[in-house]
N, C-alpha and C. Protein backbone atom coordinates (compact mmCIF):
# COMPACT_ATOMS: atom_id res chain seq x y z
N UNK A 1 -31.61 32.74 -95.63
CA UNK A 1 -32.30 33.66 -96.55
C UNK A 1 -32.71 32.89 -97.82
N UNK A 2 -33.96 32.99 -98.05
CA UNK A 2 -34.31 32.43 -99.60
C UNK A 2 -34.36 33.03 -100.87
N UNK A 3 -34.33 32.23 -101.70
CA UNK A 3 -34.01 32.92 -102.82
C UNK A 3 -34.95 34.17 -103.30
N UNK A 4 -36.45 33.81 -103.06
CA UNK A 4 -37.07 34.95 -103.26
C UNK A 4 -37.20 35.91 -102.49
N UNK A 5 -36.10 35.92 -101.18
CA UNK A 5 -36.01 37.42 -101.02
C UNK A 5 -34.92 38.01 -101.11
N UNK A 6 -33.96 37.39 -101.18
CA UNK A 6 -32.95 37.92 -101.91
C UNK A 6 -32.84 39.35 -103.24
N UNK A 7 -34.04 38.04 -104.20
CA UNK A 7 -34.26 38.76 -105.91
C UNK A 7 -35.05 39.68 -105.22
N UNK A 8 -36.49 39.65 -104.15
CA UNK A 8 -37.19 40.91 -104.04
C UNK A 8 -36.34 41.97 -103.27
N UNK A 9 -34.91 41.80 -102.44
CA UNK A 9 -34.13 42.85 -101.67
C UNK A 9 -33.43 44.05 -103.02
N UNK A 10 -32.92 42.55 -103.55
CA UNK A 10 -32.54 43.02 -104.89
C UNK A 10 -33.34 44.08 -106.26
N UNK A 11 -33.80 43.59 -105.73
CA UNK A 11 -35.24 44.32 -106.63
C UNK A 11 -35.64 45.44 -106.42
N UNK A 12 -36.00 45.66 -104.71
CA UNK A 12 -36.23 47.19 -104.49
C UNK A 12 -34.73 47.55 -104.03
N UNK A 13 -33.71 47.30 -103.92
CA UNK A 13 -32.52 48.18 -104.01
C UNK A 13 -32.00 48.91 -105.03
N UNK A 14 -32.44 47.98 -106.16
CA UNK A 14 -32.23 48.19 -107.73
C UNK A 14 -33.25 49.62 -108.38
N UNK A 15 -34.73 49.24 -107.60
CA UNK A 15 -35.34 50.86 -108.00
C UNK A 15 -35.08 51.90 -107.42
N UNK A 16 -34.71 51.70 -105.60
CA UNK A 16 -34.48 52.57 -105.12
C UNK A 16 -33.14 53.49 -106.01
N UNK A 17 -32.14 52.70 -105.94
CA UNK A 17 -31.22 53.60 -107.08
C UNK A 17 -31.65 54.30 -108.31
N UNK A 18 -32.16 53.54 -108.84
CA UNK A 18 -32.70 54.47 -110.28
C UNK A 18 -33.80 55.24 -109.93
N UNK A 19 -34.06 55.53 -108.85
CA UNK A 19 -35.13 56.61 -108.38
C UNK A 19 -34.60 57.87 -108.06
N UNK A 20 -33.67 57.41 -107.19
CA UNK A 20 -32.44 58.65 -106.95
C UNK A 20 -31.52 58.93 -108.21
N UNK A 21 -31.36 58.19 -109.25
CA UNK A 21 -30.67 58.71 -110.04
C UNK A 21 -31.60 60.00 -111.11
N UNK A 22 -32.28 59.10 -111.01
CA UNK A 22 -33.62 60.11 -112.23
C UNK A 22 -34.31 61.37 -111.62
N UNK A 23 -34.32 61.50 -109.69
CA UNK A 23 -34.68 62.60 -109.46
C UNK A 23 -33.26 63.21 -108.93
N UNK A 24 -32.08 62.78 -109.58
CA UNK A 24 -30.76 63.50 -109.26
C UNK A 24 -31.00 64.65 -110.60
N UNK A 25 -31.01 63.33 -111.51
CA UNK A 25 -30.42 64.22 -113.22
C UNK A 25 -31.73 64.11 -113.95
N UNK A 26 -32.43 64.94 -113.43
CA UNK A 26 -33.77 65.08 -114.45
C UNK A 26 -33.92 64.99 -115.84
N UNK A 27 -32.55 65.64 -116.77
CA UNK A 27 -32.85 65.78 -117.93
C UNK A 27 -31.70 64.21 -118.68
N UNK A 28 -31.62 63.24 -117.48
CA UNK A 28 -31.53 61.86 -117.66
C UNK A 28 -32.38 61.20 -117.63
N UNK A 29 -33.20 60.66 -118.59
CA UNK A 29 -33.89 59.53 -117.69
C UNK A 29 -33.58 57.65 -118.19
């Protein structure tokens, strides 16, 4: 595995969470 896909796995794992967090707790953002 190379490094740049690692940071890009990393990367969309990282928004996917804060996507679900912000359409968890709306009046979080």
């Amino acid at each position: 595995m190379s490094f740049d896909l690692a940071l890009a796995g990393v990367v969309a794992i990282g928004l996917l969470v804060y996507l679900v967090v912000v359409l968890m707790t709306p009046e979080r953002f």
